[in-house]
N, C-alpha and C. Protein backbone atom coordinates (compact mmCIF):
# COMPACT_ATOMS: atom_id res chain seq x y z
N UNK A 1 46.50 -8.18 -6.73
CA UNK A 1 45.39 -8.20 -7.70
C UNK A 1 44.14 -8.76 -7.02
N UNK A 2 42.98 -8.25 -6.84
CA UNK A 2 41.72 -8.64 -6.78
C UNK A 2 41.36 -9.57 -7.53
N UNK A 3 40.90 -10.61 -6.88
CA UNK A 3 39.92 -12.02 -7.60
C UNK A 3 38.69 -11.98 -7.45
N UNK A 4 37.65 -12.26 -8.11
CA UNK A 4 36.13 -12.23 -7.79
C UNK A 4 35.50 -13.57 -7.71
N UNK A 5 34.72 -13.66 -7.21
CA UNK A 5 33.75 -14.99 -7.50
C UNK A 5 32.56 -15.05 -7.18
N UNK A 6 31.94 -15.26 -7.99
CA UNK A 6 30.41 -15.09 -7.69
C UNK A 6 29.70 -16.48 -6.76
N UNK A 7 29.65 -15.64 -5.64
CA UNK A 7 28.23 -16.91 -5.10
C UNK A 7 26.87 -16.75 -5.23
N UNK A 8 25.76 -17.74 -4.89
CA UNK A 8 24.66 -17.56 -5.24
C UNK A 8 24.21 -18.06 -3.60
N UNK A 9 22.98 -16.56 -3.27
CA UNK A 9 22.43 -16.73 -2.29
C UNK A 9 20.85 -16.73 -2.10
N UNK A 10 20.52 -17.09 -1.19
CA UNK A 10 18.88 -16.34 -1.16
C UNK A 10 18.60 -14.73 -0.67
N UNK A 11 17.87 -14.37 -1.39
CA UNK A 11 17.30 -13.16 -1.12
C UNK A 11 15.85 -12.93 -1.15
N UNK A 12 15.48 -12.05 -0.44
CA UNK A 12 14.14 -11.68 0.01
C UNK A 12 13.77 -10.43 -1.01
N UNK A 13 12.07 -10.48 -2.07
CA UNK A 13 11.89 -10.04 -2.82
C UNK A 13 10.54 -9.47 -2.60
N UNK A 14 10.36 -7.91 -3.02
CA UNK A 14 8.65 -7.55 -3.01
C UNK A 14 8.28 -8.30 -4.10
N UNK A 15 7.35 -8.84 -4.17
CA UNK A 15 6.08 -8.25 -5.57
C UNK A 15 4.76 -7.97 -5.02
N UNK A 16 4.26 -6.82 -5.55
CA UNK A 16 3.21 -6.45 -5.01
C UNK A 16 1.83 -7.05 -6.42
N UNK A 17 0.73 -6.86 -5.89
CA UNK A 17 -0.45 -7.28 -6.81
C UNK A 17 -1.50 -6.10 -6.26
N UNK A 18 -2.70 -6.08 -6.98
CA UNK A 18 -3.57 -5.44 -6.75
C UNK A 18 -5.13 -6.27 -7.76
N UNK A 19 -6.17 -6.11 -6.97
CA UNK A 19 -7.11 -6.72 -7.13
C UNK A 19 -6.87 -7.81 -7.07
N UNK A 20 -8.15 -8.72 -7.47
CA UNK A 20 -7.89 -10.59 -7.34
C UNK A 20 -7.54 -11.75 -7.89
N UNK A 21 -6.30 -11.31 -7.49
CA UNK A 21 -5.28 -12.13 -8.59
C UNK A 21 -5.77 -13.92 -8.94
N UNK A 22 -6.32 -14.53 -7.83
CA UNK A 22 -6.39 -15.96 -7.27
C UNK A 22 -7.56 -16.16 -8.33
N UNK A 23 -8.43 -15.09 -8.55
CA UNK A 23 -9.63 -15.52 -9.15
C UNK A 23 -9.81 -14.89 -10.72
N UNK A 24 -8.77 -13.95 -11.01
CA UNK A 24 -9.10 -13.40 -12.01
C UNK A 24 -8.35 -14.52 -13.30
N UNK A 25 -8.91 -14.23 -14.73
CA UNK A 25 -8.91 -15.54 -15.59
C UNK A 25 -7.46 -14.90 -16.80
N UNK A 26 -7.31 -13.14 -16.26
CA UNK A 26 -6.55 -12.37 -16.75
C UNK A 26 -5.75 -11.56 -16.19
N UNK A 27 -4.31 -11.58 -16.46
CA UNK A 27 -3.36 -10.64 -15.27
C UNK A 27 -2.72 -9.55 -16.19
N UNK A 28 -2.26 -8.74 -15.68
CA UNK A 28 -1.38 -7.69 -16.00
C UNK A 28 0.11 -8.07 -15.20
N UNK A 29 0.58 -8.22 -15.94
CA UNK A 29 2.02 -8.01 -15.08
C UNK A 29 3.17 -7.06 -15.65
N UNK A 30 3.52 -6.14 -14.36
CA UNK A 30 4.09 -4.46 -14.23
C UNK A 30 5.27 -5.22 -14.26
N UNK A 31 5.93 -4.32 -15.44
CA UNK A 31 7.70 -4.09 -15.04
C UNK A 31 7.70 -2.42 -14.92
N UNK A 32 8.36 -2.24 -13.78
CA UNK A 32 8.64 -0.80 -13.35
C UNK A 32 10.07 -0.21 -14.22
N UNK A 33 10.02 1.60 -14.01
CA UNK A 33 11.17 1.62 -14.31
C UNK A 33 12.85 1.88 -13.78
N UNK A 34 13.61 2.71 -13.94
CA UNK A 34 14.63 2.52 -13.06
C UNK A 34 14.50 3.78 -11.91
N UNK A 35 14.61 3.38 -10.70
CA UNK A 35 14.66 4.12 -9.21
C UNK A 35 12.83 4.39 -9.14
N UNK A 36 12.29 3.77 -9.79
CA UNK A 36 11.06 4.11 -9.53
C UNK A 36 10.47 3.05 -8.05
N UNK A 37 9.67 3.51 -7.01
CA UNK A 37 8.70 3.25 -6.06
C UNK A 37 7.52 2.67 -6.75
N UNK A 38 7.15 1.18 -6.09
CA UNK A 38 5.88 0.74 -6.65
C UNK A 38 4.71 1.64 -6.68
N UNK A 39 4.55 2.42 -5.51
CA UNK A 39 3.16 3.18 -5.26
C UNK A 39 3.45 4.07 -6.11
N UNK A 40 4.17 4.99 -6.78
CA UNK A 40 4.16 6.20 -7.57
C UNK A 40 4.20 5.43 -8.69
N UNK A 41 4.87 4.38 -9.31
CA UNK A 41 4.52 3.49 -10.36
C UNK A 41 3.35 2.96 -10.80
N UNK A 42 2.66 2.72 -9.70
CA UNK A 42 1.06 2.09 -10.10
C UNK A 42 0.44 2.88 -10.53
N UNK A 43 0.53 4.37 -9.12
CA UNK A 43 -0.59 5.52 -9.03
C UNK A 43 -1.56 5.51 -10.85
N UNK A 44 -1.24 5.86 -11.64
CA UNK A 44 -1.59 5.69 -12.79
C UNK A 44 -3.11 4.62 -12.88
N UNK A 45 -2.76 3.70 -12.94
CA UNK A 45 -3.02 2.07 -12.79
C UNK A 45 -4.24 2.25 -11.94
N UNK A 46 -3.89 2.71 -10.85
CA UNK A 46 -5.37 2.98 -9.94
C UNK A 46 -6.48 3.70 -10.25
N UNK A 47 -6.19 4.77 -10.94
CA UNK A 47 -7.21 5.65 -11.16
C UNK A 47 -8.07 5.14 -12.51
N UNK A 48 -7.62 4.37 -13.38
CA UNK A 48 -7.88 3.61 -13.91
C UNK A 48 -9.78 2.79 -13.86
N UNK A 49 -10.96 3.18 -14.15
CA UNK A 49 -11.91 1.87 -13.77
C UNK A 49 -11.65 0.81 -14.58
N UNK A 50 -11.41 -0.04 -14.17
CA UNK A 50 -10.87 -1.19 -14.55
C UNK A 50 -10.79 -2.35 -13.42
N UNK A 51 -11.50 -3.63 -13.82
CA UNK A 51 -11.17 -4.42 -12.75
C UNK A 51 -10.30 -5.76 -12.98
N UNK A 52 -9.20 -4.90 -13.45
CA UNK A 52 -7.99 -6.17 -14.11
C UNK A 52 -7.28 -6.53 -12.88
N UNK A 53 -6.74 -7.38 -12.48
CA UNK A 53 -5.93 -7.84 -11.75
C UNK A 53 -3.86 -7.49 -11.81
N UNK A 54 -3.42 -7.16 -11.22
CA UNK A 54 -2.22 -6.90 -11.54
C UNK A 54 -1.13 -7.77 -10.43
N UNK A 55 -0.15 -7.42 -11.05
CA UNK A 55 1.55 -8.42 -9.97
C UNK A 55 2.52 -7.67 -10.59
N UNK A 56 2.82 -6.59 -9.68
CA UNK A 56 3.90 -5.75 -9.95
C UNK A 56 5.25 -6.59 -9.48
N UNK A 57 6.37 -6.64 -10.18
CA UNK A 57 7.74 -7.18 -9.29
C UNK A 57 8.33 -5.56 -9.21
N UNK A 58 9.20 -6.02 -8.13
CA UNK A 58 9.79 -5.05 -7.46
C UNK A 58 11.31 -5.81 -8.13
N UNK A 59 12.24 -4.22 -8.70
CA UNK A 59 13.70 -4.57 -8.81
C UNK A 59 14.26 -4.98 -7.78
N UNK A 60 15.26 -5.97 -8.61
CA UNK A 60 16.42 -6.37 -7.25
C UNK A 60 16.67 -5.72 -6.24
N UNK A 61 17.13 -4.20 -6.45
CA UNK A 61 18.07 -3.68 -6.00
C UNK A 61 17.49 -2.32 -5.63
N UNK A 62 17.25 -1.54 -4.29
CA UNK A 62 16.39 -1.13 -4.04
C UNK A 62 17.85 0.41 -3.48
N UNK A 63 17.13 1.72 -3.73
CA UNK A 63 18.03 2.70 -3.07
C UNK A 63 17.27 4.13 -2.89
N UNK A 64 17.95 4.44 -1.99
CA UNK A 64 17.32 6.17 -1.76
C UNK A 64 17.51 6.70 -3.39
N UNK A 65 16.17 7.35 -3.45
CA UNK A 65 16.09 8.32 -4.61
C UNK A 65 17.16 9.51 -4.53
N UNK A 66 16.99 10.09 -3.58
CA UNK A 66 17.60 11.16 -3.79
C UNK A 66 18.78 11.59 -2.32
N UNK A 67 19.62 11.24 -2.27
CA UNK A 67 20.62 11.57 -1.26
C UNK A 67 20.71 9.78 -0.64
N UNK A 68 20.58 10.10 0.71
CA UNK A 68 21.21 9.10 2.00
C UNK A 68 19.46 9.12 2.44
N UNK A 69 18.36 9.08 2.55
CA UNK A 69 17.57 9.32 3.39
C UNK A 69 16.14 9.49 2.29
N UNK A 70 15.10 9.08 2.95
CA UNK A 70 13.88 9.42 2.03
C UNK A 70 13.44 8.48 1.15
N UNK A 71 12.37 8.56 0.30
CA UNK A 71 11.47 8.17 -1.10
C UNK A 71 12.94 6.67 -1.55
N UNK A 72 12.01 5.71 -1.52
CA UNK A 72 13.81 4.60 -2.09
C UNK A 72 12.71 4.13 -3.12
N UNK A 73 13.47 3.99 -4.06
CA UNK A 73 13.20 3.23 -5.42
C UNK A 73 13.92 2.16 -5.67
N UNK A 74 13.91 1.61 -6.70
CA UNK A 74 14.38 0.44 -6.97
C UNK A 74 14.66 0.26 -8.45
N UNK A 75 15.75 -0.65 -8.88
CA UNK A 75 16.52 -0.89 -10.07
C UNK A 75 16.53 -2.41 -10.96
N UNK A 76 16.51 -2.68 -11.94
CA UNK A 76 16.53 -4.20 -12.36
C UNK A 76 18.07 -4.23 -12.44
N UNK A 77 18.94 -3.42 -12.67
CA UNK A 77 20.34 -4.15 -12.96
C UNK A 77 21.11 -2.88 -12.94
N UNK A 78 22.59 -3.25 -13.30
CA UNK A 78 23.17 -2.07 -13.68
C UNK A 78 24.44 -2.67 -14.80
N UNK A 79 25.46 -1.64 -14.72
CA UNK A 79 26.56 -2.63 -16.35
C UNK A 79 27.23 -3.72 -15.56
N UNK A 80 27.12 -3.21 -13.78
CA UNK A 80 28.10 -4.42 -13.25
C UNK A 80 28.07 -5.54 -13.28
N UNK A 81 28.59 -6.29 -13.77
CA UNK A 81 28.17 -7.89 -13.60
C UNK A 81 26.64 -8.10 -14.07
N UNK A 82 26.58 -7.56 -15.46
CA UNK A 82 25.07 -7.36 -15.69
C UNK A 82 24.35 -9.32 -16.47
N UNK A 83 25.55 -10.21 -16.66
CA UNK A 83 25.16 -11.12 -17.39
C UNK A 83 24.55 -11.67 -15.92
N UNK A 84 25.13 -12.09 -14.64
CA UNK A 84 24.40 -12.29 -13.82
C UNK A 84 23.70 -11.93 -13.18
N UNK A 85 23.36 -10.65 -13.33
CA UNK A 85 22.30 -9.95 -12.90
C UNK A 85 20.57 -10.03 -13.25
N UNK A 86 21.21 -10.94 -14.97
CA UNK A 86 20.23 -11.11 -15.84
C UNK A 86 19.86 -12.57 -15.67
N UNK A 87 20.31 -13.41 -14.92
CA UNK A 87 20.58 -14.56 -14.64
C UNK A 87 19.37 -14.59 -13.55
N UNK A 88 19.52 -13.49 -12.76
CA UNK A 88 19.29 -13.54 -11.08
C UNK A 88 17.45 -12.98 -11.61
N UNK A 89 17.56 -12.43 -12.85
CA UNK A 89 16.17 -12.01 -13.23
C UNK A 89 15.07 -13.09 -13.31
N UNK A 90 15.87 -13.87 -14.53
CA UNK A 90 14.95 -14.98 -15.07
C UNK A 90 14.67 -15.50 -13.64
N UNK A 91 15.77 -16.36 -12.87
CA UNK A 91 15.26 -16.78 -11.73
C UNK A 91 13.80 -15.90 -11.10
N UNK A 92 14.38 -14.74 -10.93
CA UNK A 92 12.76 -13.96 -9.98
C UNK A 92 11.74 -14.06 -10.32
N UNK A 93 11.57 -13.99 -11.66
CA UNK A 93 10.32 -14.02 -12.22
C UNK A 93 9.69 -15.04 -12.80
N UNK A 94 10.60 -16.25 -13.39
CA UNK A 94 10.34 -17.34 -13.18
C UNK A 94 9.52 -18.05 -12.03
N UNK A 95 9.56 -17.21 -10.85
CA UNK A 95 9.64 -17.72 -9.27
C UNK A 95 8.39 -17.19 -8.99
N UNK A 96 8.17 -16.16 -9.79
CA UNK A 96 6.50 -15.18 -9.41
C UNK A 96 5.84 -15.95 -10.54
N UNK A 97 5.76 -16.56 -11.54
CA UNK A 97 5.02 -17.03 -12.70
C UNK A 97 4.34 -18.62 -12.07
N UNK A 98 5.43 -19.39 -11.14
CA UNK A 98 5.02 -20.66 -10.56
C UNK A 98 4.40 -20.35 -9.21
N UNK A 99 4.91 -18.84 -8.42
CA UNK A 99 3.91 -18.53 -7.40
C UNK A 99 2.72 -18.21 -7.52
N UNK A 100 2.74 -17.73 -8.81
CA UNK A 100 0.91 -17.32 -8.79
C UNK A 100 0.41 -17.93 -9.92
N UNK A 101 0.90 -18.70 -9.79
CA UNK A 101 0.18 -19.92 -11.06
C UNK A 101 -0.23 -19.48 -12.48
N UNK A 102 1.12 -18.43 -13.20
CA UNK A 102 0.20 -17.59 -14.31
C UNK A 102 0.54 -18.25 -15.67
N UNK A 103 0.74 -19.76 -15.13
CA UNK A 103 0.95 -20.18 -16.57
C UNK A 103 -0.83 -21.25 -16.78
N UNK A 104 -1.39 -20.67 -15.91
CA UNK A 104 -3.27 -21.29 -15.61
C UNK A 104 -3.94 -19.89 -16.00
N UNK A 105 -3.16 -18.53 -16.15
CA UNK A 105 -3.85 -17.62 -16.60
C UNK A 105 -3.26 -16.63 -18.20
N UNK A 106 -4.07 -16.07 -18.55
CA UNK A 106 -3.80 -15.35 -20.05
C UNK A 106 -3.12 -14.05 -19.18
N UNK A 107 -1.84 -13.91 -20.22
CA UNK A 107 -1.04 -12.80 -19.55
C UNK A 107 -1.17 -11.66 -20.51
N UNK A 108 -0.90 -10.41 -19.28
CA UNK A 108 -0.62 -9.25 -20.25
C UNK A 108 0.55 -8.36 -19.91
N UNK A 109 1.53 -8.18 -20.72
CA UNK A 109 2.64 -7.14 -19.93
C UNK A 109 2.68 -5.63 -20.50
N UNK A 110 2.73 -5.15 -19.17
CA UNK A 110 3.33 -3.56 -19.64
C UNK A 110 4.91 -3.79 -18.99
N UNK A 111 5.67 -3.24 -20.11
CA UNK A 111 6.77 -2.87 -19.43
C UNK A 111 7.49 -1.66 -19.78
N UNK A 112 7.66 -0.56 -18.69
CA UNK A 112 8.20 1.07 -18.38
C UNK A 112 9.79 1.09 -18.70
N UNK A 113 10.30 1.72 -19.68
CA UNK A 113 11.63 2.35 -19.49
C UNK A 113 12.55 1.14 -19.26
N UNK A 114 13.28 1.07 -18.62
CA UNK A 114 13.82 -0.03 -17.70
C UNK A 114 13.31 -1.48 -17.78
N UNK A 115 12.28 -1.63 -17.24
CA UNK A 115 11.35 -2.68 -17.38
C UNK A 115 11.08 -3.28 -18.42
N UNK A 116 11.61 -2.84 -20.29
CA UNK A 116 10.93 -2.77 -21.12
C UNK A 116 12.42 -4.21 -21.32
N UNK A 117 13.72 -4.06 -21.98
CA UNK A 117 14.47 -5.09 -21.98
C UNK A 117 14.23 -6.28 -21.00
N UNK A 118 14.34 -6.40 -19.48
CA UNK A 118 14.07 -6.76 -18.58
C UNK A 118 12.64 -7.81 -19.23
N UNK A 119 11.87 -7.09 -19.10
CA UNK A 119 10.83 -8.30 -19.91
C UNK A 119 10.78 -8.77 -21.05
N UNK A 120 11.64 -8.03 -21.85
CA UNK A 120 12.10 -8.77 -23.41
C UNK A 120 12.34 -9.84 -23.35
N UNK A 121 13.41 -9.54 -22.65
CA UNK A 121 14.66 -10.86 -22.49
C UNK A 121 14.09 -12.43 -21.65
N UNK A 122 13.23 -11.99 -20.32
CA UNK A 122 12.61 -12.95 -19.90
C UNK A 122 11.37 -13.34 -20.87
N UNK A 123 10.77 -13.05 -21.99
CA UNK A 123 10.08 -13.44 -22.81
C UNK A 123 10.61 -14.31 -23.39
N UNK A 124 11.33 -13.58 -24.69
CA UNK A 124 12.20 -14.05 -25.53
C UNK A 124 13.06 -15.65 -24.66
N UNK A 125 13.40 -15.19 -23.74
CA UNK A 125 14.29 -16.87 -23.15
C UNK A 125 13.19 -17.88 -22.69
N UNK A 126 12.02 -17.60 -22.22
CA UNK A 126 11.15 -18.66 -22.16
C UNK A 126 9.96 -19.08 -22.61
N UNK A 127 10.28 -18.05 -23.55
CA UNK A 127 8.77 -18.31 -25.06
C UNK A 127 7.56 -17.83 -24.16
N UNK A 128 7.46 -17.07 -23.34
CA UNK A 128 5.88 -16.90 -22.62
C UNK A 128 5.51 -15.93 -23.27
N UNK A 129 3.85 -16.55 -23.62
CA UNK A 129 2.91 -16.40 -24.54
C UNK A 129 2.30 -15.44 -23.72
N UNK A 130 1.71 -14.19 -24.33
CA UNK A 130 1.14 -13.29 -23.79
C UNK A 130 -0.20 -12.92 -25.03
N UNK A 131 -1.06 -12.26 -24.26
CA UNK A 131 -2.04 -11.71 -24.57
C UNK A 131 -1.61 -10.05 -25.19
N UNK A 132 -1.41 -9.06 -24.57
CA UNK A 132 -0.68 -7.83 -25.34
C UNK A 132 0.73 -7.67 -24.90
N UNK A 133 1.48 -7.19 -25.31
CA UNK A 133 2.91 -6.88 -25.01
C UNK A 133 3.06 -5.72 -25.15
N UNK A 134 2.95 -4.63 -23.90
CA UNK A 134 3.21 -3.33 -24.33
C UNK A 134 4.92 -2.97 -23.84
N UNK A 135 5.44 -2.03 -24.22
CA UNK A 135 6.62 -1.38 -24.53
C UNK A 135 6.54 0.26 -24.21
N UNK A 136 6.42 0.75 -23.15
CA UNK A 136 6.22 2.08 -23.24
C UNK A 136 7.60 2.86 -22.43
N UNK A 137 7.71 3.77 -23.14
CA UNK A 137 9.20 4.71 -23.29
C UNK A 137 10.05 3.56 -23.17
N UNK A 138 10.39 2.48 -23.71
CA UNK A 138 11.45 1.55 -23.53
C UNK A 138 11.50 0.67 -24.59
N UNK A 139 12.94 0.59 -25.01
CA UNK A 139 13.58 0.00 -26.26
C UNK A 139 13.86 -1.83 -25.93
N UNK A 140 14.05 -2.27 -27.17
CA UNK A 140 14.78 -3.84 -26.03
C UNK A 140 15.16 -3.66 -27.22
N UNK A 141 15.91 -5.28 -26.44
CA UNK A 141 17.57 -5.19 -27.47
C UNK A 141 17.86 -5.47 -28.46
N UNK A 142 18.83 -4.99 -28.82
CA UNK A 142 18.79 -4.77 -30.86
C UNK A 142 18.50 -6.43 -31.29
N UNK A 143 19.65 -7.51 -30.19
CA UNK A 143 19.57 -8.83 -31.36
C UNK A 143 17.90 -9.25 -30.59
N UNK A 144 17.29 -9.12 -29.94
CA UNK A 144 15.54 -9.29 -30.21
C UNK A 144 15.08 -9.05 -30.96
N UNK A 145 15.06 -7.57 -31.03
CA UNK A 145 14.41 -6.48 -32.33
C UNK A 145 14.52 -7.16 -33.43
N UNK A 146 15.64 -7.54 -34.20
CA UNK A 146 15.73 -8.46 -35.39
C UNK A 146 15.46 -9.33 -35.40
N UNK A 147 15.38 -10.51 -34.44
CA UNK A 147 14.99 -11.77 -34.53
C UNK A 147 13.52 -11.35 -35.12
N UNK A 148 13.70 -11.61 -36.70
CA UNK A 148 11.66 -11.77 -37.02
C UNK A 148 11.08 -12.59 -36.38
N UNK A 149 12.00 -13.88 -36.03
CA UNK A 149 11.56 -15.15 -36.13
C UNK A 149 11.16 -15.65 -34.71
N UNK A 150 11.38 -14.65 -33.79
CA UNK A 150 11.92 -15.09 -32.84
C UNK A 150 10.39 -14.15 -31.95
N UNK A 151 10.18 -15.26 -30.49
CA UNK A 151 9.19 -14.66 -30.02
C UNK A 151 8.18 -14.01 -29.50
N UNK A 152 9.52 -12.75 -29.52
CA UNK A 152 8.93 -11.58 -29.16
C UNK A 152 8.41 -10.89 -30.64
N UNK A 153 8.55 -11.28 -31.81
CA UNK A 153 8.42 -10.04 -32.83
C UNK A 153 7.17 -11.32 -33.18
N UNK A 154 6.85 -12.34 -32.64
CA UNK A 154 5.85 -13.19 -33.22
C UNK A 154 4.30 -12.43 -32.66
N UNK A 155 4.80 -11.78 -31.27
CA UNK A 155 3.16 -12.03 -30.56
C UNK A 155 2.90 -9.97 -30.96
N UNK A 156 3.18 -9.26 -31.78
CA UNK A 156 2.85 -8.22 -32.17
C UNK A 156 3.68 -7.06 -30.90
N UNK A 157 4.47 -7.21 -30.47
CA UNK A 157 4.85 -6.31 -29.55
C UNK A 157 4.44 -4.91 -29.97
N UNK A 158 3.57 -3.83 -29.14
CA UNK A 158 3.54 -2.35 -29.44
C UNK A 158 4.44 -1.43 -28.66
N UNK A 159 4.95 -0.41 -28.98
CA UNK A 159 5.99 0.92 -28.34
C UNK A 159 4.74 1.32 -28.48
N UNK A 160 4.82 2.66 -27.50
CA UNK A 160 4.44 3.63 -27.36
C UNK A 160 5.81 4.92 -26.90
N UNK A 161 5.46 5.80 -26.94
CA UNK A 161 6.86 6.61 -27.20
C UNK A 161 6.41 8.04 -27.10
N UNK A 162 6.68 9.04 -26.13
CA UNK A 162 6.09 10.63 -26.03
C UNK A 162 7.36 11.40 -26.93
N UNK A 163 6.30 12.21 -27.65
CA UNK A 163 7.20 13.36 -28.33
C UNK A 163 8.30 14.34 -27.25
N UNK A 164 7.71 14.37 -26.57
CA UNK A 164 8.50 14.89 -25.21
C UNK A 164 9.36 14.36 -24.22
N UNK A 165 9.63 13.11 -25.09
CA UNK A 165 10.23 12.30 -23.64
C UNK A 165 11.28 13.20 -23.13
N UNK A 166 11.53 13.27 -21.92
CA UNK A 166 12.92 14.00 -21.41
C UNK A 166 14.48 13.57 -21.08
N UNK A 167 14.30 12.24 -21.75
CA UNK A 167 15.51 11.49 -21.42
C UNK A 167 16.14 10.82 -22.97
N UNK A 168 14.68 10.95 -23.92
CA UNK A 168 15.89 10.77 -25.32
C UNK A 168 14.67 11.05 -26.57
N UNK A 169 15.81 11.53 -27.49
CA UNK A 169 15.18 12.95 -28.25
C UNK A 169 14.24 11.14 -29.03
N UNK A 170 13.29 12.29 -29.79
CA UNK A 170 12.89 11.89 -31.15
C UNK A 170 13.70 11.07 -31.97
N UNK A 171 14.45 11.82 -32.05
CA UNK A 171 15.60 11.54 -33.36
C UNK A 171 16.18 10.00 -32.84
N UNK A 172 16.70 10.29 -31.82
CA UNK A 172 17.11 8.80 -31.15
C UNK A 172 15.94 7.26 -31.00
N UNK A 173 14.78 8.07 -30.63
CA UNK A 173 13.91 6.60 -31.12
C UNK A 173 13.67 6.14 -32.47
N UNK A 174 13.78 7.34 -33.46
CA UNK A 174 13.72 6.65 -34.58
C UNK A 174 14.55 6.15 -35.39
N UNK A 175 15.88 6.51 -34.91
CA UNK A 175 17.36 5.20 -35.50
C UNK A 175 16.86 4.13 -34.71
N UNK A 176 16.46 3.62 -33.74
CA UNK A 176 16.02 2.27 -32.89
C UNK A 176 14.76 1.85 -34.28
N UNK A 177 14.30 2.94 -34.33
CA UNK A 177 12.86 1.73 -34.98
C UNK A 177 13.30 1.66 -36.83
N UNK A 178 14.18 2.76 -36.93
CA UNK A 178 14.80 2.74 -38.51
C UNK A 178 15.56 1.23 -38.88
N UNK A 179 15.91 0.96 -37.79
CA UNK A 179 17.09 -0.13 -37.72
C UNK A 179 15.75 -1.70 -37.27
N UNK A 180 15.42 -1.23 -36.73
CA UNK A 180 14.04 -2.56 -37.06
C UNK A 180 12.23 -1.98 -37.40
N UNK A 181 12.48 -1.41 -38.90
CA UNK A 181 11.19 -1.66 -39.95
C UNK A 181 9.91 -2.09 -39.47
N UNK A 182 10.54 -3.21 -38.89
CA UNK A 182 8.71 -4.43 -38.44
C UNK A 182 8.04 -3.91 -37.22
N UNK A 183 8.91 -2.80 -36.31
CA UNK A 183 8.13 -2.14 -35.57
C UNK A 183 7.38 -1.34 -36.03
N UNK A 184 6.45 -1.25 -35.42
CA UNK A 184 5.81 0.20 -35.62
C UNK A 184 5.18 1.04 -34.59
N UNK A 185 5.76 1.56 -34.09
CA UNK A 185 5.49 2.49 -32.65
C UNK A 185 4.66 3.45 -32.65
N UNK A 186 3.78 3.71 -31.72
CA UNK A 186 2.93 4.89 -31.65
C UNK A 186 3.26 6.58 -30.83
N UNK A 187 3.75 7.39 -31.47
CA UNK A 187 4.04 8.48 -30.81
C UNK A 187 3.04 9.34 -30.41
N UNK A 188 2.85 9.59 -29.15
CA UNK A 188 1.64 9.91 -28.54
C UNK A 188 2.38 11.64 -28.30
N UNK A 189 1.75 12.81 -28.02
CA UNK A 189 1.76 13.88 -27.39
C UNK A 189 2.80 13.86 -26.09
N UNK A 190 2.53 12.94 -24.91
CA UNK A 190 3.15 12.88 -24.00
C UNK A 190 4.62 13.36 -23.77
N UNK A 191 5.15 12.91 -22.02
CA UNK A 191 6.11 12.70 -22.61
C UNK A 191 7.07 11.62 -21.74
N UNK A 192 8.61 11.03 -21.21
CA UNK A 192 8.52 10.12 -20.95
C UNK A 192 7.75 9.11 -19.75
N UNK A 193 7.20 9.77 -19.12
CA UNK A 193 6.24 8.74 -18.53
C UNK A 193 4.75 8.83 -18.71
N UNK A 194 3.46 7.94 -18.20
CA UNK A 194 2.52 8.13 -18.34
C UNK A 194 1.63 8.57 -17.47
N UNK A 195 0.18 8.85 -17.98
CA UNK A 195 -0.85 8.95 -17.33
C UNK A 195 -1.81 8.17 -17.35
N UNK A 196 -2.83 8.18 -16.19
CA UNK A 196 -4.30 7.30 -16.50
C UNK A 196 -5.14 7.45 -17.92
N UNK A 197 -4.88 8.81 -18.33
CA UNK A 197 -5.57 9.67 -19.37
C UNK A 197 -4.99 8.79 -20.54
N UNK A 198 -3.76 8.57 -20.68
CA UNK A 198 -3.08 7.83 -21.84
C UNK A 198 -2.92 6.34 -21.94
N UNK A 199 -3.51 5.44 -20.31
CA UNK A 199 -3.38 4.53 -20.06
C UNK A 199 -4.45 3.71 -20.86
N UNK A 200 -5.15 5.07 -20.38
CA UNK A 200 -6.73 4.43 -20.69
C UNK A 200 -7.65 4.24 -22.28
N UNK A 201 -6.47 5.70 -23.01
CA UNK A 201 -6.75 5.16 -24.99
C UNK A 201 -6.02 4.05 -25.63
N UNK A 202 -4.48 3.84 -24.74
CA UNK A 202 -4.40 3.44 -25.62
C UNK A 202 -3.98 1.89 -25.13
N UNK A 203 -4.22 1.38 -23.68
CA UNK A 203 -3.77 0.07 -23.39
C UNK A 203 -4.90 -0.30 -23.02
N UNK A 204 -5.74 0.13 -22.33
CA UNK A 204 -7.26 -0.48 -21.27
C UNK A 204 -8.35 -0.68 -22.57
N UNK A 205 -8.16 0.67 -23.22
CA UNK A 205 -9.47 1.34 -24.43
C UNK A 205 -10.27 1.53 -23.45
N UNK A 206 -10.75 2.13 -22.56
CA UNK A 206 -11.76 2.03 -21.83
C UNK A 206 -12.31 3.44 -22.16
């Protein structure tokens, strides 16, 4: 019989930023989604005029997109051993919040698909107060969603959600938001990922 045991090591982590983080009084901070590349993740973000400051984290767990070779993306977790995986989160980002001093600045999160629980959960466990909380193509988790009380449903969290997404129907986002009322999500034309064009009505307003 196989025994397991978990040790705890150091590991070496991207996070990337863009514009001036040191000086700006307002951040954006990117959760990506799953197998996605920071640069095809941002691309969006750039085209953008806007002179917000951003701090993308990079997932744990980094792999070729497609075969053995080429384009590698990266992952926040998977079902394996996912309670410590979620463990190994808070730590990371915990670790980028005291590196760049963003508890001296007003925060803002987008978080993609993947990214969208992932920053729930590190919300929700350390009460960080944000400026907007966006949610785009990504659900978080049911016992959040219900917590009224609790402080992710305090600071107004918004979905956004494409009629087209290609990875889950209509019908399926709206048993998620049937089952928590106090949302109220915006279904845009799109479909599951975004553009500058959509970045820009409905998160920048610019």
């Amino acid at each position: 019989m196989l025994r397991t045991k978990n040790i705890v090591i150091k590991k070496h982590v991207r996070v990337f930023s863009a514009g001036n983080v040191k000086k700006a009084e307002e951040i954006w901070l990117l959760f990506h989604g799953y197998g996605q590349d920071i640069n095809s993740f941002f691309e969006p973000f750039k085209k953008l005029k806007t002179k917000h400051a951003f701090i993308i984290p990079e997932g744990i767990s980094r792999f070729y997109q497609k075969g053995i070779f080429g384009k590698v993306g990266a992952s926040w977790m998977t079902s394996e051993d996912r309670n410590k995986e979620i463990i190994d989160q808070y730590n990371y980002i915990n670790k980028i919040f005291k590196e760049y001093k963003l508890n001296e600045k007003k925060i803002n999160i987008f978080a993609f698909s993947q990214g969208a629980p992932v920053a729930a959960r590190w919300i929700e466990k350390h009460q960080i107060k944000v400026q907007r909380l966006i949610f785009w193509s990504g659900n978080i988790p049911d016992s959040i969603a219900a917590n009224i009380n609790g402080f992710i449903n305090k600071q107004n969290p918004e979905f956004y959600i494409g009629e087209n997404d290609q990875f889950a129907s209509t019908d399926l986002w709206m048993t998620f938001f049937k089952k928590h009322p106090h949302l109220n999500p915006v279904f845009h034309s799109g479909n599951h990922f975004y553009t500058s064009n959509e970045l820009s009505k409905y998160v920048f307003n610019l």
